[in-house]
C-alpha atoms as a PDB file:
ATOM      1  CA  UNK A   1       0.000   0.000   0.000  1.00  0.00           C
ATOM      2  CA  UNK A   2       2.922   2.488   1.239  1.00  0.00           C
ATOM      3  CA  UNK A   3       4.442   1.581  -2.178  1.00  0.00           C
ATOM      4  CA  UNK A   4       1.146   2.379  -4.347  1.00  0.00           C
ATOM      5  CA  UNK A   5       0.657   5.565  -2.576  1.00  0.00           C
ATOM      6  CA  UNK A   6       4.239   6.908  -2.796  1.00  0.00           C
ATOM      7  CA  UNK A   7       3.431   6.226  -6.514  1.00  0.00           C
ATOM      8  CA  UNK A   8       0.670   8.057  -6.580  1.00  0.00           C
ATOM      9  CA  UNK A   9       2.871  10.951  -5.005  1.00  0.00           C
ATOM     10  CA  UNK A  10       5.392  10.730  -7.925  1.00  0.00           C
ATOM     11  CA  UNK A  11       2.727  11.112 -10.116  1.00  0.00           C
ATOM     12  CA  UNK A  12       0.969  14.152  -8.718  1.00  0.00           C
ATOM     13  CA  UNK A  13       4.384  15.681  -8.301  1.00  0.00           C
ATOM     14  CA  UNK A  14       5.606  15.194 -11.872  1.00  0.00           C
ATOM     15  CA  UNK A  15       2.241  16.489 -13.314  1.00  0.00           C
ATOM     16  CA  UNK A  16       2.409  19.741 -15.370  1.00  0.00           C
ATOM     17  CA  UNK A  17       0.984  22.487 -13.586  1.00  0.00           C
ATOM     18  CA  UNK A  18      -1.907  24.312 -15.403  1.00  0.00           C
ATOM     19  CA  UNK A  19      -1.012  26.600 -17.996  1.00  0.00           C
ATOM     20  CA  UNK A  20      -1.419  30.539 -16.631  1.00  0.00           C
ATOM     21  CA  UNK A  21      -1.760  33.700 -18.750  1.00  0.00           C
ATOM     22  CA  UNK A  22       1.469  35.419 -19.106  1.00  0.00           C
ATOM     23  CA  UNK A  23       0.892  38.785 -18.744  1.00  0.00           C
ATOM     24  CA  UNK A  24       2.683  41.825 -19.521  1.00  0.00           C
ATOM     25  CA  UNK A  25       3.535  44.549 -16.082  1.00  0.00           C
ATOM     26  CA  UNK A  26       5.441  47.243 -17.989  1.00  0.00           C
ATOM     27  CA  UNK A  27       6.329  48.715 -21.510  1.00  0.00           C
ATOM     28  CA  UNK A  28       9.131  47.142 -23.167  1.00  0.00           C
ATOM     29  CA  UNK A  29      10.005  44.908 -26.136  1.00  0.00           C
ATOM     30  CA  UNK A  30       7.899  41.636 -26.269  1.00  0.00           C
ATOM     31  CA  UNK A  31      11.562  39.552 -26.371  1.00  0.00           C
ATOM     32  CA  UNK A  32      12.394  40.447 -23.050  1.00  0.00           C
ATOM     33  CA  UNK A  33      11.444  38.232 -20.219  1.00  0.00           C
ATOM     34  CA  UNK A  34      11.807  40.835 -17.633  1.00  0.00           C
ATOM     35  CA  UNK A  35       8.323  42.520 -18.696  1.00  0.00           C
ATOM     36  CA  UNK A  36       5.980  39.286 -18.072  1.00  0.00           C
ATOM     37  CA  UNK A  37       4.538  38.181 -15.169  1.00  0.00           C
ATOM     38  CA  UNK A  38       5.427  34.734 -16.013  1.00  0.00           C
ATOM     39  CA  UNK A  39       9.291  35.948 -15.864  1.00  0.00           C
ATOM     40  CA  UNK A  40       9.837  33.919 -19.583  1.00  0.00           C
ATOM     41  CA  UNK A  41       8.372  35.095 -23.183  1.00  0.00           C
ATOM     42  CA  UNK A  42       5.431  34.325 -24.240  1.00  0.00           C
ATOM     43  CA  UNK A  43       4.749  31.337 -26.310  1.00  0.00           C
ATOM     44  CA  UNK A  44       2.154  28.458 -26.611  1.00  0.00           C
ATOM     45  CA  UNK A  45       2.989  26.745 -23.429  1.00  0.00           C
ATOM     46  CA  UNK A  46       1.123  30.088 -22.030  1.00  0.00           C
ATOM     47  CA  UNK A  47      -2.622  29.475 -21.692  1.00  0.00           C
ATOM     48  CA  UNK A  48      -2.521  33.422 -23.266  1.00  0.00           C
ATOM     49  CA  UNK A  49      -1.072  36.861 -23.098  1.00  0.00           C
ATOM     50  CA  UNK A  50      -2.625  40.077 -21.570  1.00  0.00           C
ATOM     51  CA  UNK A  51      -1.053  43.232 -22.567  1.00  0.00           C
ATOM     52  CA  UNK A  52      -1.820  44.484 -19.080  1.00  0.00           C
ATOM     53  CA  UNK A  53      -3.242  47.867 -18.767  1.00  0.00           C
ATOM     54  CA  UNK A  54      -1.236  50.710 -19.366  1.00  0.00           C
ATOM     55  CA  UNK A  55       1.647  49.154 -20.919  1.00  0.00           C
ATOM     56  CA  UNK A  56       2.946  49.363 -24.958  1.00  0.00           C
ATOM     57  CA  UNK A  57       4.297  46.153 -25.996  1.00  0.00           C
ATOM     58  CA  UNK A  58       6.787  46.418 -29.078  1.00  0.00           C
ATOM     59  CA  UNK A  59       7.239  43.651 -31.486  1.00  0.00           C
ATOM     60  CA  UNK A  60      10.708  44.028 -33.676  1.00  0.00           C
ATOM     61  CA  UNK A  61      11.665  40.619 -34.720  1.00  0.00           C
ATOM     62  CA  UNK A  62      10.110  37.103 -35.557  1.00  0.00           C
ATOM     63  CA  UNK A  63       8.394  36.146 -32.045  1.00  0.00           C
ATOM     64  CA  UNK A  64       7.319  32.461 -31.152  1.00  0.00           C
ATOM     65  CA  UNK A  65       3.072  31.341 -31.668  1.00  0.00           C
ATOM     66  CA  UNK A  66       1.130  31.917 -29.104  1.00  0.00           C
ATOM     67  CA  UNK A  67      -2.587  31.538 -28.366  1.00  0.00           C
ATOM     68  CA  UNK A  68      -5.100  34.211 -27.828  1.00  0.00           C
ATOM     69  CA  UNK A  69      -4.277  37.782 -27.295  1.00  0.00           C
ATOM     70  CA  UNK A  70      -6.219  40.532 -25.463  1.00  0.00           C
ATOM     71  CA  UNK A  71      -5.099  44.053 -25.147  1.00  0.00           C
ATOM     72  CA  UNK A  72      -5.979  45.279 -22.393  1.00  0.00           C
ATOM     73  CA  UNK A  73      -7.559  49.514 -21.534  1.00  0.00           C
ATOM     74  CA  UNK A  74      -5.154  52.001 -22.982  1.00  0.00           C
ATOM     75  CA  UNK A  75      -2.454  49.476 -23.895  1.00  0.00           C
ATOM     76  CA  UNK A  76      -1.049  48.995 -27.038  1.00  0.00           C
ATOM     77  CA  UNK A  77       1.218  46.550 -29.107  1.00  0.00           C
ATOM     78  CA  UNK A  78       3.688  47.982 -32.374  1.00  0.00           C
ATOM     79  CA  UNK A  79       4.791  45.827 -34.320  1.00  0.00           C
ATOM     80  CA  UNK A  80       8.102  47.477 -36.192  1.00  0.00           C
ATOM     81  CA  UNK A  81      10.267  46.535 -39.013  1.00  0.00           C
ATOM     82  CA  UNK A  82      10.931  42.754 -39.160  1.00  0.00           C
ATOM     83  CA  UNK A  83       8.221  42.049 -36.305  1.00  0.00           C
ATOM     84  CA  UNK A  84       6.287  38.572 -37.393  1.00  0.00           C
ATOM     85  CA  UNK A  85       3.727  37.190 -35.116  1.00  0.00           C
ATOM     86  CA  UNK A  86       1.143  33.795 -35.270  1.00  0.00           C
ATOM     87  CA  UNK A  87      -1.203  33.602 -32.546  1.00  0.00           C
ATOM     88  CA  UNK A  88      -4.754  32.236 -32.549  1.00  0.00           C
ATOM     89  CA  UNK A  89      -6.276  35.192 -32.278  1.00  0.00           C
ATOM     90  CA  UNK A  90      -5.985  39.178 -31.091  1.00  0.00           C
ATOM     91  CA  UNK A  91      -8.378  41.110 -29.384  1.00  0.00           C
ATOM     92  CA  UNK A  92      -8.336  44.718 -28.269  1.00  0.00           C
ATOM     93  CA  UNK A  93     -10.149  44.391 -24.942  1.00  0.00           C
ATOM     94  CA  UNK A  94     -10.804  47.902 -23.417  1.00  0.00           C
ATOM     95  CA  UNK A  95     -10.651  51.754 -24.014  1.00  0.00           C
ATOM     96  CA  UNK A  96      -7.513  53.612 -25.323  1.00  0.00           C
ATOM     97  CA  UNK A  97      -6.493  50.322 -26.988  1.00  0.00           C
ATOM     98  CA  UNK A  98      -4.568  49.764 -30.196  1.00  0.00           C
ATOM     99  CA  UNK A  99      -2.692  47.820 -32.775  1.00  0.00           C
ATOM    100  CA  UNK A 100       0.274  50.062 -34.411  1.00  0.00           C
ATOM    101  CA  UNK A 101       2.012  48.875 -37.597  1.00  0.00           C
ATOM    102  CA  UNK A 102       5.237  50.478 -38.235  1.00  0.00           C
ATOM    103  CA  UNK A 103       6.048  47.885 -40.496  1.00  0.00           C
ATOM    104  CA  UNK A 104       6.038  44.080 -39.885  1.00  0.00           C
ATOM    105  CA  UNK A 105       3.228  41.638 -40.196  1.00  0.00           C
ATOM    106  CA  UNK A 106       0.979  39.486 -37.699  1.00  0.00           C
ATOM    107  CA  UNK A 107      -0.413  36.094 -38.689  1.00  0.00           C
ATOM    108  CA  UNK A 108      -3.725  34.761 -37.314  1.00  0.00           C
ATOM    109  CA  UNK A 109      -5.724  31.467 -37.665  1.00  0.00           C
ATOM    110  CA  UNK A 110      -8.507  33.127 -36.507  1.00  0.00           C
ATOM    111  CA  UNK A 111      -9.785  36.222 -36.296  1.00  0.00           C
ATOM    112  CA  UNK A 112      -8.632  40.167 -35.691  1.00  0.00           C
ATOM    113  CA  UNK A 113     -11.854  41.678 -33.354  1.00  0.00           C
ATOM    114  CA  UNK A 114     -12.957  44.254 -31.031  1.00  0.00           C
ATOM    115  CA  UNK A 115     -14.212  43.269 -27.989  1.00  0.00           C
ATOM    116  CA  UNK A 116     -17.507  45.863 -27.323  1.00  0.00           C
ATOM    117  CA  UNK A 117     -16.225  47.759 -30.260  1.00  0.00           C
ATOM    118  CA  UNK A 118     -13.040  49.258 -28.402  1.00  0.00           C
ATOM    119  CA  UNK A 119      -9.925  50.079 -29.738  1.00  0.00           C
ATOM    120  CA  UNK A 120      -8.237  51.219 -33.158  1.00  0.00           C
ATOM    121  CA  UNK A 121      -6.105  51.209 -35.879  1.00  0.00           C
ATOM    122  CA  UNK A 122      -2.542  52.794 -36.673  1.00  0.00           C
ATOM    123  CA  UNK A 123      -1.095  52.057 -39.796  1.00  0.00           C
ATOM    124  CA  UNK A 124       2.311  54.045 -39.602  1.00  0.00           C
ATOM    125  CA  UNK A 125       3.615  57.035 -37.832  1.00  0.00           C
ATOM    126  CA  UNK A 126       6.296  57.611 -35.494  1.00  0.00           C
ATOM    127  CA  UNK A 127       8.752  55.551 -34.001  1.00  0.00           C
ATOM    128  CA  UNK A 128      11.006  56.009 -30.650  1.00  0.00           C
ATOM    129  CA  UNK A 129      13.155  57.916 -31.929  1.00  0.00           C
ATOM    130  CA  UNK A 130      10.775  59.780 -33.763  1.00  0.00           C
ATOM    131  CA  UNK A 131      11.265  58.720 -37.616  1.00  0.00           C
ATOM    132  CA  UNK A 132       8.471  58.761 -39.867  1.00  0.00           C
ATOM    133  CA  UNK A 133       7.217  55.332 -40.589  1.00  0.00           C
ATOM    134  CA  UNK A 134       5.351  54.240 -43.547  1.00  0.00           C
ATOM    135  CA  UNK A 135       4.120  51.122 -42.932  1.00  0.00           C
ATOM    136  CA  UNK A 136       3.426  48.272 -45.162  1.00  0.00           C
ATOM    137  CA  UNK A 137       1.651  45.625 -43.367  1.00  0.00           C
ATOM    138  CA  UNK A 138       1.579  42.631 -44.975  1.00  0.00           C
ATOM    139  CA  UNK A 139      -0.505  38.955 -43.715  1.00  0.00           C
ATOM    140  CA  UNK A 140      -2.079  41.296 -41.215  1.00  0.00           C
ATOM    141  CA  UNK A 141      -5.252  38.323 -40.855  1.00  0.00           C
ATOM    142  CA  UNK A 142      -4.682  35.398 -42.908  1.00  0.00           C
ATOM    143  CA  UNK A 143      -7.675  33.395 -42.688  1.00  0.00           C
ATOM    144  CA  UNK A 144     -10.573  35.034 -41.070  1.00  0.00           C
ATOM    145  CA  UNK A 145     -11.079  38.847 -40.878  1.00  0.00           C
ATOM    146  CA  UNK A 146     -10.189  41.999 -39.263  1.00  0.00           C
ATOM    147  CA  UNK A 147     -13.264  43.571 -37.577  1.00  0.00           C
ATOM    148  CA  UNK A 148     -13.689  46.904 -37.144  1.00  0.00           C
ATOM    149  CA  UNK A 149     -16.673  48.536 -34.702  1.00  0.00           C
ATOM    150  CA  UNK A 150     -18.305  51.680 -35.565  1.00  0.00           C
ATOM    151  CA  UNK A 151     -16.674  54.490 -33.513  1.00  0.00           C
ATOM    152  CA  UNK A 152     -13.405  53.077 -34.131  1.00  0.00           C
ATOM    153  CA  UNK A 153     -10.680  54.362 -36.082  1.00  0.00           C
ATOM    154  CA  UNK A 154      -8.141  53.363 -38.540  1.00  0.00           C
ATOM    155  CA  UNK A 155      -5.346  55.843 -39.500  1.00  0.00           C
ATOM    156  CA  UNK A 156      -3.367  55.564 -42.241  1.00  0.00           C
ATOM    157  CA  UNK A 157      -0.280  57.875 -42.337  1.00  0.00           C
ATOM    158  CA  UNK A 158       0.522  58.244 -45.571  1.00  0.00           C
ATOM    159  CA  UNK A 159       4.011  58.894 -47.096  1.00  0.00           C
ATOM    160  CA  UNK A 160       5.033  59.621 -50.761  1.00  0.00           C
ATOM    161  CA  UNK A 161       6.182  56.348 -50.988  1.00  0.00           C
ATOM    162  CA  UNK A 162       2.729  55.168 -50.343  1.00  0.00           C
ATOM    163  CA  UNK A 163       1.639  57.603 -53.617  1.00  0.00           C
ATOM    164  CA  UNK A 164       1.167  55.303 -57.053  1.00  0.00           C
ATOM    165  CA  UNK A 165       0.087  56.521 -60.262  1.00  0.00           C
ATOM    166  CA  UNK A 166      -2.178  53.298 -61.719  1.00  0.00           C
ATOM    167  CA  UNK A 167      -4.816  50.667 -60.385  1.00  0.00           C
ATOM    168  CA  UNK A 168      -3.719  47.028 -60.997  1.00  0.00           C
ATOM    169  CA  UNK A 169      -4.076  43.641 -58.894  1.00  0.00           C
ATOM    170  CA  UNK A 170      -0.109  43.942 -59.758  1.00  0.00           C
ATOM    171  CA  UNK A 171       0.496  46.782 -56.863  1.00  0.00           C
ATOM    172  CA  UNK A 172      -0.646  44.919 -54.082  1.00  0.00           C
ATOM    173  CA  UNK A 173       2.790  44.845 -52.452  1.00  0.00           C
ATOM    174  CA  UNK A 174       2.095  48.707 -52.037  1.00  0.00           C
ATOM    175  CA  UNK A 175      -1.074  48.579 -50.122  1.00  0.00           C
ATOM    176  CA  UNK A 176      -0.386  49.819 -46.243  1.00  0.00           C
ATOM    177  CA  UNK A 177      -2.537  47.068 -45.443  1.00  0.00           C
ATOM    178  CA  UNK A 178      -2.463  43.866 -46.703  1.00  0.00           C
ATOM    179  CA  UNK A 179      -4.554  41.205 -46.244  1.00  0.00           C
ATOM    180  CA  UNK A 180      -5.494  36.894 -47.041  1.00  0.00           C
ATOM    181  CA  UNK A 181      -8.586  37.094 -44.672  1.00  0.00           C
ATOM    182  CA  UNK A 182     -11.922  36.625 -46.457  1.00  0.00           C
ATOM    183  CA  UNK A 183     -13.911  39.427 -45.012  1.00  0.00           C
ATOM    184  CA  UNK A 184     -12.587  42.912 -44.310  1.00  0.00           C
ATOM    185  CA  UNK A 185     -15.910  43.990 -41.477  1.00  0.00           C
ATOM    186  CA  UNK A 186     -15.339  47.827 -40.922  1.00  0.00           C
ATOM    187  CA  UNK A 187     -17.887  49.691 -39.143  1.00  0.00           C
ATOM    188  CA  UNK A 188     -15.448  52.735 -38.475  1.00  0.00           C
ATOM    189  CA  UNK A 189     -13.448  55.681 -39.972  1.00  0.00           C
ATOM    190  CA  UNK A 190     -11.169  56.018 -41.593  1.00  0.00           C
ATOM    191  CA  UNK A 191      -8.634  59.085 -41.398  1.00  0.00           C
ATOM    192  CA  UNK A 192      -5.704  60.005 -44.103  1.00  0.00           C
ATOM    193  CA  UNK A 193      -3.183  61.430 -42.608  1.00  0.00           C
ATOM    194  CA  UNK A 194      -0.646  63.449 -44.907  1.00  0.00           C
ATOM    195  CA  UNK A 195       1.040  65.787 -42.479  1.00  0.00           C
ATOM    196  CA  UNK A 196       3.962  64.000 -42.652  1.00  0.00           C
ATOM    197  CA  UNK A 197       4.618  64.427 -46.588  1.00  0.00           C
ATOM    198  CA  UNK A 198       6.938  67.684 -47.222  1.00  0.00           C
ATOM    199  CA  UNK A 199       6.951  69.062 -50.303  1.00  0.00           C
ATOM    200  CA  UNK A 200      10.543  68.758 -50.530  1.00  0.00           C
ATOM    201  CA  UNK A 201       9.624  65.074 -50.416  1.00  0.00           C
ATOM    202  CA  UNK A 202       7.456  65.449 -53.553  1.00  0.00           C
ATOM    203  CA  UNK A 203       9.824  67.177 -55.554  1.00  0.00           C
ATOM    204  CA  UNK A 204      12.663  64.559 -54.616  1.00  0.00           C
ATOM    205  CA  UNK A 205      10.293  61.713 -55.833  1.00  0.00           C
ATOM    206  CA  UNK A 206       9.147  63.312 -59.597  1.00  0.00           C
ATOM    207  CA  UNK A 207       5.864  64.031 -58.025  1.00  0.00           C
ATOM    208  CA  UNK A 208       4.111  66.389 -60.914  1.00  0.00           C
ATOM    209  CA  UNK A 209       0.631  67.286 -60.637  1.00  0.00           C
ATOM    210  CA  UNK A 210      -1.940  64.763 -61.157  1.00  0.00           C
ATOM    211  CA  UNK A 211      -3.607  61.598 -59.570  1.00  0.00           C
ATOM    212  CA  UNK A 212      -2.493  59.216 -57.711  1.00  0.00           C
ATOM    213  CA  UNK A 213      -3.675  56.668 -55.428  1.00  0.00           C
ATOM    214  CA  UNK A 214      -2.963  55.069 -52.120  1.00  0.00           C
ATOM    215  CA  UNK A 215      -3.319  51.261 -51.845  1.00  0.00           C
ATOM    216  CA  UNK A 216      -5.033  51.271 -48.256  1.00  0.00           C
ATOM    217  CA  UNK A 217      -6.298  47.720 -48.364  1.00  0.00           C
ATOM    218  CA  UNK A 218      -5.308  44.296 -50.170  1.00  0.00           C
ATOM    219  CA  UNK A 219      -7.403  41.264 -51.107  1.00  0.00           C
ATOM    220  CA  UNK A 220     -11.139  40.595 -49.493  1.00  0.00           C
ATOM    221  CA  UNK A 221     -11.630  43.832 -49.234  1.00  0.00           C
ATOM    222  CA  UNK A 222     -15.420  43.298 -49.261  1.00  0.00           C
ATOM    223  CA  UNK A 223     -16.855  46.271 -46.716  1.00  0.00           C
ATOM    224  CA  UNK A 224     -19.823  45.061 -44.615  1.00  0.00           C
ATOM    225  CA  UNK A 225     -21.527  45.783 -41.242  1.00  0.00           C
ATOM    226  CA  UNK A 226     -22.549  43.014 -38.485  1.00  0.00           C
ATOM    227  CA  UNK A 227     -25.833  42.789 -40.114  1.00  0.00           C
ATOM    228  CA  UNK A 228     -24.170  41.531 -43.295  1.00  0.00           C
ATOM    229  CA  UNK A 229     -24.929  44.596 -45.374  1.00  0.00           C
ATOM    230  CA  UNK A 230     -22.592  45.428 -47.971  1.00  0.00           C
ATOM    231  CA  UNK A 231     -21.683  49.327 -47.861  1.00  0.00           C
ATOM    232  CA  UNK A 232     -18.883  51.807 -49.427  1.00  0.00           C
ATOM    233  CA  UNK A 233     -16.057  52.888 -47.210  1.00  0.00           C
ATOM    234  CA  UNK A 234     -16.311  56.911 -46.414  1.00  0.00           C
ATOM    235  CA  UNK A 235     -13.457  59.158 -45.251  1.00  0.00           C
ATOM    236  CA  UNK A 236     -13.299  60.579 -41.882  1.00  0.00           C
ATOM    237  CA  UNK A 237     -14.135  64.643 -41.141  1.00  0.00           C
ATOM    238  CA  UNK A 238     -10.962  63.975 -39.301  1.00  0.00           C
ATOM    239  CA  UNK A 239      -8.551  63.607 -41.969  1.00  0.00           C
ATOM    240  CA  UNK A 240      -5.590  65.704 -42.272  1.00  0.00           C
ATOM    241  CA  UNK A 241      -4.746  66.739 -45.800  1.00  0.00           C
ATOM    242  CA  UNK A 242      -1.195  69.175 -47.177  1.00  0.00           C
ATOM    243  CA  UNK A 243      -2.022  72.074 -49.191  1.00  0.00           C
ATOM    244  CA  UNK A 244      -1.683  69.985 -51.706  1.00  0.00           C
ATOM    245  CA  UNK A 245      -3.799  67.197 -51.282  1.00  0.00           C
ATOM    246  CA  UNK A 246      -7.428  66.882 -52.219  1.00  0.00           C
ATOM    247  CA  UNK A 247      -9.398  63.528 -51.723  1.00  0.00           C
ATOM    248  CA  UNK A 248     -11.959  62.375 -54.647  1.00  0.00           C
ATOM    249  CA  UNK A 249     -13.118  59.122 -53.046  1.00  0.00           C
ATOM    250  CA  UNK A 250     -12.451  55.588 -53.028  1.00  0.00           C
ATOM    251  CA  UNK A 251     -11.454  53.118 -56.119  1.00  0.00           C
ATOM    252  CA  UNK A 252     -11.883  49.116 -56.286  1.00  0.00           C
ATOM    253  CA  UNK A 253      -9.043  47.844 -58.383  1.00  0.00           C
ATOM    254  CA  UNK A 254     -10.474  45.899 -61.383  1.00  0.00           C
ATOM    255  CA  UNK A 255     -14.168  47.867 -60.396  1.00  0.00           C
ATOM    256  CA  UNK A 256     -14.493  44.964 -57.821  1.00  0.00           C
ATOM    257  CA  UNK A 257     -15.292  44.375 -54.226  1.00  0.00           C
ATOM    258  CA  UNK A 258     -13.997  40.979 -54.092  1.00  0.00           C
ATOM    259  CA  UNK A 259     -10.220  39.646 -53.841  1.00  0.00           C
ATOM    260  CA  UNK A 260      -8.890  43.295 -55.172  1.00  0.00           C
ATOM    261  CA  UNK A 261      -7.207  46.156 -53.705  1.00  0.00           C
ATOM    262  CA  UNK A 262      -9.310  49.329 -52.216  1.00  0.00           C
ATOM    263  CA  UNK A 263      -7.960  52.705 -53.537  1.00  0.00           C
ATOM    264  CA  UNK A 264      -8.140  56.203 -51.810  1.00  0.00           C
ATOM    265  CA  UNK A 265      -8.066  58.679 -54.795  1.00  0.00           C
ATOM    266  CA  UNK A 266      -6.093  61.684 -54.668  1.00  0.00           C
ATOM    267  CA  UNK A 267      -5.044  64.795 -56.378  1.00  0.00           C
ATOM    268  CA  UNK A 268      -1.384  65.801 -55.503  1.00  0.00           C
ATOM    269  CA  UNK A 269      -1.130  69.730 -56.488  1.00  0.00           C
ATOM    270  CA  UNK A 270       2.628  70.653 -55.708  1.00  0.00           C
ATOM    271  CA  UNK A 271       3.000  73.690 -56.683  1.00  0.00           C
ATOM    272  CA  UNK A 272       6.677  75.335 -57.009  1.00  0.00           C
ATOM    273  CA  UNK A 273       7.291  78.904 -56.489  1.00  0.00           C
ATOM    274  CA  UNK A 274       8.880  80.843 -59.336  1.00  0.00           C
ATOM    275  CA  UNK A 275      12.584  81.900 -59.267  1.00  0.00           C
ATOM    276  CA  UNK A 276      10.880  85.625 -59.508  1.00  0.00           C
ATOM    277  CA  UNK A 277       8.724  84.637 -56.570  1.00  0.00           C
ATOM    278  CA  UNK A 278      11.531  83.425 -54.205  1.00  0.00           C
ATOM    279  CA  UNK A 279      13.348  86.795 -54.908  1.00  0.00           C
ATOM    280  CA  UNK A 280      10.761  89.004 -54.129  1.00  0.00           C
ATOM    281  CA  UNK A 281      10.085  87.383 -51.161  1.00  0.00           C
ATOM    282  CA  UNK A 282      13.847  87.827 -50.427  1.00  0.00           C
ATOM    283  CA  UNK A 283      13.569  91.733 -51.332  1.00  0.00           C
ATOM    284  CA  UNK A 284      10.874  92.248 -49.103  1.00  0.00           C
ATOM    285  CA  UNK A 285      12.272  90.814 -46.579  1.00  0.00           C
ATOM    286  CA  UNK A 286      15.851  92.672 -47.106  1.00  0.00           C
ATOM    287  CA  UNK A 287      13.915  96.035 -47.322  1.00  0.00           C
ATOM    288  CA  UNK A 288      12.335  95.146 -43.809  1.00  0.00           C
ATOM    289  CA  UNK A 289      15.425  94.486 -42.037  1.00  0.00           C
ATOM    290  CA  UNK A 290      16.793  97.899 -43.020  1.00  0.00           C
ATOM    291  CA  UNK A 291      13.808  99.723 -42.164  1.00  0.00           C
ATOM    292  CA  UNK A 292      14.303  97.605 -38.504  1.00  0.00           C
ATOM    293  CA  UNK A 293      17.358  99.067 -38.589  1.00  0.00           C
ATOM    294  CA  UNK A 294      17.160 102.152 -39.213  1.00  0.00           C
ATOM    295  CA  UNK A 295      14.242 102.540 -36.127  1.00  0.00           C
ATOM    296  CA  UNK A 296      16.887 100.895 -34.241  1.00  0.00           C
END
């Protein structure tokens, strides 16, 4: 009996323990241990990951699968250049949350979603040591779709290099978001951000007046709402246009909703001040600083 039960002991004892969510406790990159709860990285011998309230988790390599992942209020993950990511699933679980591609790409089997309709989209911007980022997010949801709630957002700061002249299935490497999944659901806004093109920028890329477009969304980009309603995409009051940029709508590359690329149409007006112009701005402001001078 003594032998059976200390057994039964050994057993017990050499059981795995139940897996736990690993959950991150401060900002930092998701390849450092030090920032989970768990003390290790993340991966699928984790039941799931939290990003725990508060706290930006940053993505900048080719991370191991993991299960489920909720975001929790006002946290955020960024995925930068070279970032990869396959998990199960993602879900932005509170206010102030959001997903932030400066490049990269995340991999699902299931499905991109809002829980209650929180959280929103950032397709490019900034970095940490404040660089402009265009970002080209590739594989974003590869078998399922991305779901966006109405009041949501999705931003899309746009660079030049995000400006092409022609619609074909051909450009999809250019979209800023690229997508396999079957469904794109997006309730919310979008906003067009172009404060971060300079007109030296323009001139630098051969950027003559005309139209252009800006690939925002790859393949499946079929637009409907929870009720299964099909509907066309609209842009945001919010969106921040140059002096010159003016928006003329949305496109559907091959004039189709299904498997294509979605377009925002733009005119791009750069105008360049005459030689004449730059010097009599430069003679008024000479005669100026002598009259200054002479009060003086």
């Amino acid at each position: 009996m003594k032998k059976i039960y200390a057994i039964f002991i050994s057993i017990i004892l050499t059981m795995p323990l139940f897996a736990a969510w690993n959950t991150s406790t401060m900002s930092g990159n998701w390849s450092d241990s030090g920032i989970w709860n768990q003390g290790t990285v993340p991966s699928t011998s984790d039941n799931g990951v939290n990003i725990g309230n508060g706290t930006v988790v940053t993505i900048d390599s080719a991370v191991d699968p993991v299960g489920s992942i909720f975001v929790k209020p006002n946290a955020s993950i960024v995925f930068m250049e070279g970032a990869s990511m396959t998990s199960s699933g993602i879900a932005l679980d509170g206010t102030g949350t959001n997903l932030t591609f400066l490049g990269g790409s995340y991999v699902t089997s299931s499905q991109i979603n809002q829980q209650n309709g929180y959280g929103d989209y950032i397709f490019g911007g900034m970095d940490e040591f404040g660089e402009f980022k265009a970002a080209v997010a590739k594989s974003i949801n590869s078998t399922n779709r991305l779901q966006m709630m109405s009041g949501t957002t999705a931003t899309y700061n746009v660079a030049v290099s995000n400006l092409i002249t022609q619609k074909s299935s051909g450009l999809d490497d250019n979209a800023i978001f690229y997508t396999t999944g079957e469904i794109q659901q997006m309730q919310g806004e979008f906003v067009l951000d172009f404060s971060n093109i300079l007109l030296q920028d323009l001139f630098d890329a051969g950027i003559e007046d005309g139209t252009y477009y800006v690939a925002l969304v790859s393949f499946g980009v079929t637009y409907k709402t929870l009720g299964g309603s099909e509907f066309a995409p609209t842009l945001s009051d919010n969106s921040v246009f140059g002096d010159f940029v003016s928006f003329e709508g949305f496109e559907w590359a091959n004039d189709s909703k299904n498997n294509n690329t979605l377009y925002a149409v733009l005119n791009i007006n750069p105008t360049v001040p005459e030689p004449s112009t730059y010097a009599a701005i430069f003679g008024a402001l000479a005669l100026a600083f002598v009259a200054y001078k002479r009060r003086k």
